[in-house]
N, C-alpha and C. Protein backbone atom coordinates (compact mmCIF):
# COMPACT_ATOMS: atom_id res chain seq x y z
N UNK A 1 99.18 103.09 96.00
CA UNK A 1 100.35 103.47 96.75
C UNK A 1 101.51 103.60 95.77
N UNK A 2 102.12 104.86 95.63
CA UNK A 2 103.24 104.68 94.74
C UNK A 2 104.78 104.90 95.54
N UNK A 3 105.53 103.85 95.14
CA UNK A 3 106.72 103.64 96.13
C UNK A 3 107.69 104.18 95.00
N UNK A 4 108.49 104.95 95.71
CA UNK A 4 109.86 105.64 94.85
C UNK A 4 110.73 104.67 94.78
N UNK A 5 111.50 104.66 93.74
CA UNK A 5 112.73 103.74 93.49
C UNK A 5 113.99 104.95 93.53
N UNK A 6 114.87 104.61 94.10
CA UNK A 6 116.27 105.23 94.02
C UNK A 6 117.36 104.78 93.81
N UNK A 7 118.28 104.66 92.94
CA UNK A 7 119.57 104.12 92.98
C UNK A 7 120.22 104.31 93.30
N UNK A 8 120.90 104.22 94.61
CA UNK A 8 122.16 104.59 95.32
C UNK A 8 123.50 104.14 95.19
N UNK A 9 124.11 105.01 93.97
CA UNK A 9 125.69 104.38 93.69
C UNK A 9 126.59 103.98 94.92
N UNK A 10 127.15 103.10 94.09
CA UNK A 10 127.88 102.05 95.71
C UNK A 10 127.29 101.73 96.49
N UNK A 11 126.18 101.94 96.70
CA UNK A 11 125.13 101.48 98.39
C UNK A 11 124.49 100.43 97.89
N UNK A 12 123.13 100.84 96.79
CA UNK A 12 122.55 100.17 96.49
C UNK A 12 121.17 100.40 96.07
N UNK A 13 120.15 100.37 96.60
CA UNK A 13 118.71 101.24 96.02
C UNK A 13 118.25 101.25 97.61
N UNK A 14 117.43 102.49 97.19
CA UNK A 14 116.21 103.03 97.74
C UNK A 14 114.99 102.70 97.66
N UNK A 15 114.37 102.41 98.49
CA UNK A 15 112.30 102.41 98.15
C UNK A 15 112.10 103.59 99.43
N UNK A 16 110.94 104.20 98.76
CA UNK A 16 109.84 105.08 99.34
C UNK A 16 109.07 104.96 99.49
N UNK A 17 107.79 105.43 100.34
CA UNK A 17 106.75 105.86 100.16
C UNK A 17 105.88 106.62 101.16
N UNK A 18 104.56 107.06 100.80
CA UNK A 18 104.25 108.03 101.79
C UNK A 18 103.62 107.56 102.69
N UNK A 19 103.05 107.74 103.96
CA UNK A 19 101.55 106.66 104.29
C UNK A 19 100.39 107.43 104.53
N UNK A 20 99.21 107.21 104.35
CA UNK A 20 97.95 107.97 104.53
C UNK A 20 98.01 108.89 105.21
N UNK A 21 98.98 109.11 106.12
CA UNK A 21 99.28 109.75 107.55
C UNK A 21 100.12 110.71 106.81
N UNK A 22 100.85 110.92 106.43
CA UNK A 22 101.48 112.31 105.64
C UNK A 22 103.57 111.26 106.07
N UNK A 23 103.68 110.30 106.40
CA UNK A 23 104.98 109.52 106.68
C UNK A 23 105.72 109.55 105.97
N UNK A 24 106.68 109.09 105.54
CA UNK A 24 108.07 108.70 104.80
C UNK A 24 108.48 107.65 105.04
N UNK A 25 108.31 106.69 104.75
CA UNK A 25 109.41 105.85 105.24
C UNK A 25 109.87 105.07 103.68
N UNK A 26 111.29 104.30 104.33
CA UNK A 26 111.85 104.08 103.32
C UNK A 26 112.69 102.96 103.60
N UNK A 27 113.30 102.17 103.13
CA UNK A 27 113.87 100.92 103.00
C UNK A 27 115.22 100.88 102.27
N UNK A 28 116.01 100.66 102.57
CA UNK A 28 117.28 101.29 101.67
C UNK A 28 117.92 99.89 101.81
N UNK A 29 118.44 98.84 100.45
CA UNK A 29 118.67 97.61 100.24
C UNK A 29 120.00 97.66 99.74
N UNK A 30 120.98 97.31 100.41
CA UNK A 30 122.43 97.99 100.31
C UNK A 30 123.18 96.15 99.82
N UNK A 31 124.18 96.71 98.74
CA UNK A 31 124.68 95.63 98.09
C UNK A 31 125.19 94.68 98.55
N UNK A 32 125.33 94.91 100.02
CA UNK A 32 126.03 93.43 100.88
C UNK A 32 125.00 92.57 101.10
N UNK A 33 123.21 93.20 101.03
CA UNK A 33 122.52 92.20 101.55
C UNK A 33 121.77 92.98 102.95
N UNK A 34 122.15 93.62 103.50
CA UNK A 34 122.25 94.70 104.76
C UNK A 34 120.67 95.51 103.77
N UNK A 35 119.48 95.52 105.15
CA UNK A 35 118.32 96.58 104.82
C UNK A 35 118.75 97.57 105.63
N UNK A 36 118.06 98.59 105.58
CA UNK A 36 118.07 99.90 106.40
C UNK A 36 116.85 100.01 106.62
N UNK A 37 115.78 100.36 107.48
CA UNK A 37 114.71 100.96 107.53
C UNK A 37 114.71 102.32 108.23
N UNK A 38 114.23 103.14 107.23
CA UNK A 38 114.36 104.53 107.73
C UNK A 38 113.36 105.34 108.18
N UNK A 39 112.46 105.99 108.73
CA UNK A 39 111.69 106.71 108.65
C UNK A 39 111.84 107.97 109.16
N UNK A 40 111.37 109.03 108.36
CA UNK A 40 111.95 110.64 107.63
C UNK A 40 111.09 111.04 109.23
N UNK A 41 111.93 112.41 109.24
CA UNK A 41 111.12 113.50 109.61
C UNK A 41 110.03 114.07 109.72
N UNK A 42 109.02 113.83 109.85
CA UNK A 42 107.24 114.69 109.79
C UNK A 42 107.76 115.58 109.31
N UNK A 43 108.19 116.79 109.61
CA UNK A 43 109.04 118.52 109.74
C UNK A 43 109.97 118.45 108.56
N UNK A 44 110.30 117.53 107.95
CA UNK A 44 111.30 117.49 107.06
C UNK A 44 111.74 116.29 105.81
N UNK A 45 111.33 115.81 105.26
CA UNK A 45 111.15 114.72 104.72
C UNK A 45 112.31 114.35 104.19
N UNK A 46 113.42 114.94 104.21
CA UNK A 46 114.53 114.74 103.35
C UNK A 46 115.91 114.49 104.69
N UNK A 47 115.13 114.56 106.01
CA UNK A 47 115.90 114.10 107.44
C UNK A 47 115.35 112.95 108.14
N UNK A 48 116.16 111.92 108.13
CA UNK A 48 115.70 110.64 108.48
C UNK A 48 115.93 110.92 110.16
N UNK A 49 115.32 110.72 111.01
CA UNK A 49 114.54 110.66 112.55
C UNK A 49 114.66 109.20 112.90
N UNK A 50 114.84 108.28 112.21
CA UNK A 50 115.01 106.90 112.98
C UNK A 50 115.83 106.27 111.74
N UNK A 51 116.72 105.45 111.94
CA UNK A 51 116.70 104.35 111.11
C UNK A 51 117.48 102.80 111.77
N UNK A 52 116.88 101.90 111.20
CA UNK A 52 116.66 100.70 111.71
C UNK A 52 117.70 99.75 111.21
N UNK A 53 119.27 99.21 111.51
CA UNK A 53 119.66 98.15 110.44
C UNK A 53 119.08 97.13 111.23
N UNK A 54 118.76 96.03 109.44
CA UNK A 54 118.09 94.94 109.49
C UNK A 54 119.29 93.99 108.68
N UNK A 55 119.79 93.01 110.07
CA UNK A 55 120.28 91.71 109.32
C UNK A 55 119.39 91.02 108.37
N UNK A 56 119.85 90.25 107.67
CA UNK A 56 118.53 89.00 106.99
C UNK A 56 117.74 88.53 107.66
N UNK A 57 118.33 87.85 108.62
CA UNK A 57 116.84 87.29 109.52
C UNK A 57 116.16 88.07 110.02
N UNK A 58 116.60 89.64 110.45
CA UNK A 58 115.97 90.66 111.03
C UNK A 58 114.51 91.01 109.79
N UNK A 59 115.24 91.37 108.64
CA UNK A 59 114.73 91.66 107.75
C UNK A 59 113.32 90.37 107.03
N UNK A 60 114.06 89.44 107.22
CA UNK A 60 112.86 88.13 106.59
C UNK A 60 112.11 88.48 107.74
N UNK A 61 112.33 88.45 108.90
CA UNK A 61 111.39 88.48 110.14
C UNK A 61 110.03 89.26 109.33
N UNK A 62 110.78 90.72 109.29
CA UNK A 62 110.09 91.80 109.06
C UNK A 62 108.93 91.39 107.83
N UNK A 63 109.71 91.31 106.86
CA UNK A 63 108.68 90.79 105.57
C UNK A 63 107.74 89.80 106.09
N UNK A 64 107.88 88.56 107.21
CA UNK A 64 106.69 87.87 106.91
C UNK A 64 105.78 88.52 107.70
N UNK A 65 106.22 89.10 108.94
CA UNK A 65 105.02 90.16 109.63
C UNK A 65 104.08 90.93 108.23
N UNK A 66 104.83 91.57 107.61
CA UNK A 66 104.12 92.34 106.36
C UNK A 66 103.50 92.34 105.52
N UNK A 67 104.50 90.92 104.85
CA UNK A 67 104.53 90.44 103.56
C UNK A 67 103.49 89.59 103.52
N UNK A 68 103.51 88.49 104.07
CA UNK A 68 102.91 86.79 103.30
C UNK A 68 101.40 87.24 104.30
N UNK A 69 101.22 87.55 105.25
CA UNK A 69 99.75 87.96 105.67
C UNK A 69 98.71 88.96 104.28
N UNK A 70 99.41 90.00 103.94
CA UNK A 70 98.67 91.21 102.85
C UNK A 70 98.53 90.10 101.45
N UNK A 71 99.51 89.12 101.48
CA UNK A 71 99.29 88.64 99.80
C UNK A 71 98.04 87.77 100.30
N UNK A 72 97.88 86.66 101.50
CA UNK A 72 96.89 85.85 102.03
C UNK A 72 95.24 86.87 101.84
N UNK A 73 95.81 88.21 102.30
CA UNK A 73 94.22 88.93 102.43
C UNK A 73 94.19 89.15 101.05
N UNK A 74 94.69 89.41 100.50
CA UNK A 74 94.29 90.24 99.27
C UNK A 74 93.73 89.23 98.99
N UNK A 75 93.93 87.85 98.40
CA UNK A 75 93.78 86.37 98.03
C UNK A 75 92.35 86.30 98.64
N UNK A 76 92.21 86.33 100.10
CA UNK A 76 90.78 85.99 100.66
C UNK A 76 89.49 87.06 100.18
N UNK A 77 90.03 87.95 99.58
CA UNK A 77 89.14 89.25 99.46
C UNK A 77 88.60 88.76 97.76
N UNK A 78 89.82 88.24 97.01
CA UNK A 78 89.45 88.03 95.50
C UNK A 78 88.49 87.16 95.59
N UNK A 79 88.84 85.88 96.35
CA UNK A 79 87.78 85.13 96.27
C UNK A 79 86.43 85.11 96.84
N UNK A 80 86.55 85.94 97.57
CA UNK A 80 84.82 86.65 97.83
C UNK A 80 84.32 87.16 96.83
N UNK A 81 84.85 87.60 96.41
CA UNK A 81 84.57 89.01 94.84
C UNK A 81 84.11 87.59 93.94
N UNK A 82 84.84 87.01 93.82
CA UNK A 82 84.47 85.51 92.58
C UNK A 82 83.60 84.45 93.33
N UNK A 83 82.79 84.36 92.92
CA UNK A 83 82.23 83.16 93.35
C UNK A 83 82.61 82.14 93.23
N UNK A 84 82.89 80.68 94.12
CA UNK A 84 83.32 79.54 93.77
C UNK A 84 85.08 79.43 93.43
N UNK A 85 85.49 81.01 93.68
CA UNK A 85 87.19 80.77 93.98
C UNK A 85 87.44 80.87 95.18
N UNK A 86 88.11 79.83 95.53
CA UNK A 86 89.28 80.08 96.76
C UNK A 86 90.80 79.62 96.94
N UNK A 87 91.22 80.19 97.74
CA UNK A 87 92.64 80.08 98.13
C UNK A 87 92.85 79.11 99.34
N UNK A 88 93.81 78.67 99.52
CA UNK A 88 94.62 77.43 100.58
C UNK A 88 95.95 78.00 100.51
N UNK A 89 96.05 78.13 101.79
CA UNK A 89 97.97 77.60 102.02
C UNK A 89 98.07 76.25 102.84
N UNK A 90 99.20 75.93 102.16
CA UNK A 90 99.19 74.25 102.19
C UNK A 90 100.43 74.28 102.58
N UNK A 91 100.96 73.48 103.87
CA UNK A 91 102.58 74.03 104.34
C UNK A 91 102.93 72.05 103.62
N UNK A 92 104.18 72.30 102.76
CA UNK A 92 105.15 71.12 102.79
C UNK A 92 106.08 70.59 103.63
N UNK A 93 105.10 69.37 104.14
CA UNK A 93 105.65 68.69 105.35
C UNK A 93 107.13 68.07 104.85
N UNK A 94 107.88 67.88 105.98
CA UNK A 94 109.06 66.97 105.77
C UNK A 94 108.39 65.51 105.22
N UNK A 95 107.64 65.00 105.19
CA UNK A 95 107.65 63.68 104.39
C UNK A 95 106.51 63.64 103.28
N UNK A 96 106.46 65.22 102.37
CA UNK A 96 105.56 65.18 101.04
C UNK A 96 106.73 64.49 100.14
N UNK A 97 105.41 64.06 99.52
CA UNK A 97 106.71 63.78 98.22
C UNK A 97 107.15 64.58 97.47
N UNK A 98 107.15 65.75 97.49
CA UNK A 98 107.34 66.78 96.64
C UNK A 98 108.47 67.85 97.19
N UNK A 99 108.92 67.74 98.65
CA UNK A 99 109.81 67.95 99.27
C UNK A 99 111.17 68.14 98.98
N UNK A 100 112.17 69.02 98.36
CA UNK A 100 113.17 68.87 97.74
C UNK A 100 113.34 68.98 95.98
N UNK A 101 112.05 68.67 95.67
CA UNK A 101 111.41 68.84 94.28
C UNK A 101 111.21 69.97 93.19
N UNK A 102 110.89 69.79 91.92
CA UNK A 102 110.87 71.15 91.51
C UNK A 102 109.18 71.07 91.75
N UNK A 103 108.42 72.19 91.86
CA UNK A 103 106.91 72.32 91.27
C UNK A 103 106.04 71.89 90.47
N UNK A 104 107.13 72.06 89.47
CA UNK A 104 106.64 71.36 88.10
C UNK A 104 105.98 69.52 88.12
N UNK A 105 106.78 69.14 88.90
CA UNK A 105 106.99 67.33 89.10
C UNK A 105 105.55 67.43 89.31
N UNK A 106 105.08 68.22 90.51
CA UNK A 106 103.39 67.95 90.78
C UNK A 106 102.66 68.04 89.70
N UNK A 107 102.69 68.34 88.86
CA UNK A 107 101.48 68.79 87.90
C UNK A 107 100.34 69.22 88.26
N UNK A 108 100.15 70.18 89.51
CA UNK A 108 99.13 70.64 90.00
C UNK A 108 98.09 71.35 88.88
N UNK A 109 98.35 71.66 88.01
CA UNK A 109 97.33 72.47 87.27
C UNK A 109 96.84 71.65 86.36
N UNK A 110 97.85 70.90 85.74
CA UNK A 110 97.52 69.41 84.81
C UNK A 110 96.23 69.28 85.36
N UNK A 111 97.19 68.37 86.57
CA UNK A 111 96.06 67.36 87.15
C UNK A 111 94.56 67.79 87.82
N UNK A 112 94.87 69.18 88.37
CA UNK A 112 93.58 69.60 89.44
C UNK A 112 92.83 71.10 88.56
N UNK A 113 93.07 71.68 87.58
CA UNK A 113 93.23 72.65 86.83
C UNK A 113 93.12 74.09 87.99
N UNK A 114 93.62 73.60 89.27
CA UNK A 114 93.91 75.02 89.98
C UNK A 114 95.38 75.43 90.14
N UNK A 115 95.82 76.71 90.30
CA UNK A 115 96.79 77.53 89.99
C UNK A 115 97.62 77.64 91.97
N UNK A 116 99.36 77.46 91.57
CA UNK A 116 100.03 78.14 92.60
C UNK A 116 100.41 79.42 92.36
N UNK A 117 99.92 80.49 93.35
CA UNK A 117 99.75 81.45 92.79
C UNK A 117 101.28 82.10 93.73
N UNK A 118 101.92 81.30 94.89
CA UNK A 118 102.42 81.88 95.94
C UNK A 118 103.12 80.87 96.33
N UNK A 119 104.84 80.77 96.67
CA UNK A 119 105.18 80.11 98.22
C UNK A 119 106.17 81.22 98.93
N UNK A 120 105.08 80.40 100.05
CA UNK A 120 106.26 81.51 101.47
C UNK A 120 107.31 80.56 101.64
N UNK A 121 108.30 81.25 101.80
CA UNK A 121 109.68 80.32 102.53
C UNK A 121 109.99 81.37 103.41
N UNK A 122 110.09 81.38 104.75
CA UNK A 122 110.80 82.16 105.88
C UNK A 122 110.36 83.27 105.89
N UNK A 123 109.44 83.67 105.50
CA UNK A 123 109.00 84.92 105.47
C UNK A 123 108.68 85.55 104.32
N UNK A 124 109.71 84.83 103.31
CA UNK A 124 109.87 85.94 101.59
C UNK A 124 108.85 84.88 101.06
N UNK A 125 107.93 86.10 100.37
CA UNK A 125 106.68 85.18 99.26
C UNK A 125 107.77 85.74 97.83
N UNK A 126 107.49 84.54 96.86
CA UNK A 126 108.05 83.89 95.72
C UNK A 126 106.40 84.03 94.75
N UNK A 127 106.32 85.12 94.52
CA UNK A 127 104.99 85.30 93.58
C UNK A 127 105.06 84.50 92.55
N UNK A 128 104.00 84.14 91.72
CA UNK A 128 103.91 83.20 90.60
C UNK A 128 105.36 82.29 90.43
N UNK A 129 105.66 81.10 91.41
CA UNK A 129 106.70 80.33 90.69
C UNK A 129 106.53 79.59 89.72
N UNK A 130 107.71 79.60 88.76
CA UNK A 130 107.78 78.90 87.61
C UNK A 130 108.15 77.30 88.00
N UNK A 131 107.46 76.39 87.13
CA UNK A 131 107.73 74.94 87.16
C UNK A 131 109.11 74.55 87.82
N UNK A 132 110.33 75.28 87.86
CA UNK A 132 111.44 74.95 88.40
C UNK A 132 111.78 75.06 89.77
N UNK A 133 110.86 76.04 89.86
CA UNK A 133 111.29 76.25 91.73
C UNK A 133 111.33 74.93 92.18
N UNK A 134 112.11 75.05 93.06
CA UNK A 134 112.37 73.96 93.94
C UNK A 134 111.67 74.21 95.32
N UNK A 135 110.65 72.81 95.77
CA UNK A 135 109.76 73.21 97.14
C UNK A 135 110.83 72.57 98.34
N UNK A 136 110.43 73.09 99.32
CA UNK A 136 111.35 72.87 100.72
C UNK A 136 110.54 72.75 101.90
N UNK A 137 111.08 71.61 102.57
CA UNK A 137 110.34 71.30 104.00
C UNK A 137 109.99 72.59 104.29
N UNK A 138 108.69 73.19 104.77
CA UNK A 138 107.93 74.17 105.42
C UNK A 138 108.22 75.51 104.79
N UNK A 139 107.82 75.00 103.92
CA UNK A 139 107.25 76.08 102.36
C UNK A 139 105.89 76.35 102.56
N UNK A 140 105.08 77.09 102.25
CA UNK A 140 103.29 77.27 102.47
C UNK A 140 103.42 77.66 100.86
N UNK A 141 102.95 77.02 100.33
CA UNK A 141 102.06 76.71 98.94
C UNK A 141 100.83 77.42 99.11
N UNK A 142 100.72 78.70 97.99
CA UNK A 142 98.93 79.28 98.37
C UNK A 142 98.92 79.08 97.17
N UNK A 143 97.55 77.99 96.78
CA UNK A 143 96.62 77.57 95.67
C UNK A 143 95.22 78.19 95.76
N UNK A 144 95.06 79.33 94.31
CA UNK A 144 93.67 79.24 94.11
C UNK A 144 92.83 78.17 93.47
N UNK A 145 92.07 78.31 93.51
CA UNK A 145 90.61 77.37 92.41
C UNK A 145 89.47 77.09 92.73
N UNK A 146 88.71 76.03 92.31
CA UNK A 146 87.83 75.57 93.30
C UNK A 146 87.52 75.08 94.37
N UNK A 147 86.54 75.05 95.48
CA UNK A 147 86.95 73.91 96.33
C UNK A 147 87.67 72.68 96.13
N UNK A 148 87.00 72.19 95.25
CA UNK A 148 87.39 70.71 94.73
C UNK A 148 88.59 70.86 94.29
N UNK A 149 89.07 71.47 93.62
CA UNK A 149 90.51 71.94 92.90
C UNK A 149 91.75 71.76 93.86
N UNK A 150 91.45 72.72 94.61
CA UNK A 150 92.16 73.28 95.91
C UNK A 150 92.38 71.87 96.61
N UNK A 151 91.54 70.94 96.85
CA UNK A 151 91.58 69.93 97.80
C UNK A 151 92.53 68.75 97.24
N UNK A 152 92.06 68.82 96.02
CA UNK A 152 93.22 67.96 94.97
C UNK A 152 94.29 68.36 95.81
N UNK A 153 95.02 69.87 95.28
CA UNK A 153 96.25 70.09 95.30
C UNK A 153 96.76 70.09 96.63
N UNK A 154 96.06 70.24 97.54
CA UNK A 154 96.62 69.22 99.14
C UNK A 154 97.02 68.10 99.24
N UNK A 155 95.87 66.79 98.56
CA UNK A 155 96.17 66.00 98.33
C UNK A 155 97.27 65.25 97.68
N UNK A 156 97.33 65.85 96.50
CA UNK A 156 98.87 65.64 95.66
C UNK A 156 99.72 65.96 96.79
N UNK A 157 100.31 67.02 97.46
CA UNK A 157 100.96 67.43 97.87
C UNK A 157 101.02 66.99 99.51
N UNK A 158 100.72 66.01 100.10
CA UNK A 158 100.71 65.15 100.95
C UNK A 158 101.07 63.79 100.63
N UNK A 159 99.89 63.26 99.76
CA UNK A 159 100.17 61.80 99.37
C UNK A 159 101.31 61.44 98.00
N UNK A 160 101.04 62.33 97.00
CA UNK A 160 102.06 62.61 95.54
C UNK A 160 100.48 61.74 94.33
């Protein structure tokens, strides 16, 4: 899928793309924070036929409908392909110890040698976080590895 980038002076940027279906649609991320969702014309691709403003919460809404489900499949599909990998999302309860924390503190990979590959917060996935992120009551943590791996890093992340 190749998505167009646009820079829209004073507005902000553009994304594109087409869909299997011959579509347009487009996403226009304007410097206040304000999305647009647009979708073009069939008849005309360069005449937008709908467009959608999306507050933040409108917009996070939108992404986790989209977003944190496609990164979960893709995840369930790799580890079919690999033998003996799998994935977990692991939600951080209000009383982990890791709650308020950076990532790093766990030493999940140290200790269990499986990988956070993902956290959802509100909808927005945070691809590969670095040791600093900070985790937050009802965060979903997606860990690959082994079974055994994987079960560790629940564990840590419940008990500490």
């Amino acid at each position: 899928m190749e998505v167009e980038q646009t820079a829209l002076p004073g507005i902000g940027l553009r994304h594109e793309f087409t869909t299997r279906s011959g579509r347009r649609i487009g996403v226009v991320s304007h410097r206040t924070g304000r999305r647009d969702l647009v979708i073009y014309d069939p008849d005309d691709p360069d005449r937008a036929c709908e467009t959608v403003k999306l507050n933040d919460e409108e917009a996070d809404a939108l992404a986790e409908l989209l977003g944190a489900p496609r990164i979960v499949q893709r995840l369930n599909d790799l580890h079919r392909e690999v033998e003996g990998l799998v994935s977990l999302q692991l939600p951080i309860l209000p009383d982990s110890p890791y709650a308020g924390r950076a990532m790093g503190d766990a030493r999940v990979r140290t200790r269990t040698g499986a990988s956070i590959v993902a956290i959802v917060r509100s909808g927005l996935v945070a691809a590969s976080p670095g040791p600093d992120f900070l985790l937050a009551d009802g965060d979903v943590v997606v860990v690959v590895g082994s079974p055994e791996s994987t079960a560790a890093v629940a564990d840590i992340l419940s008990n500490g």
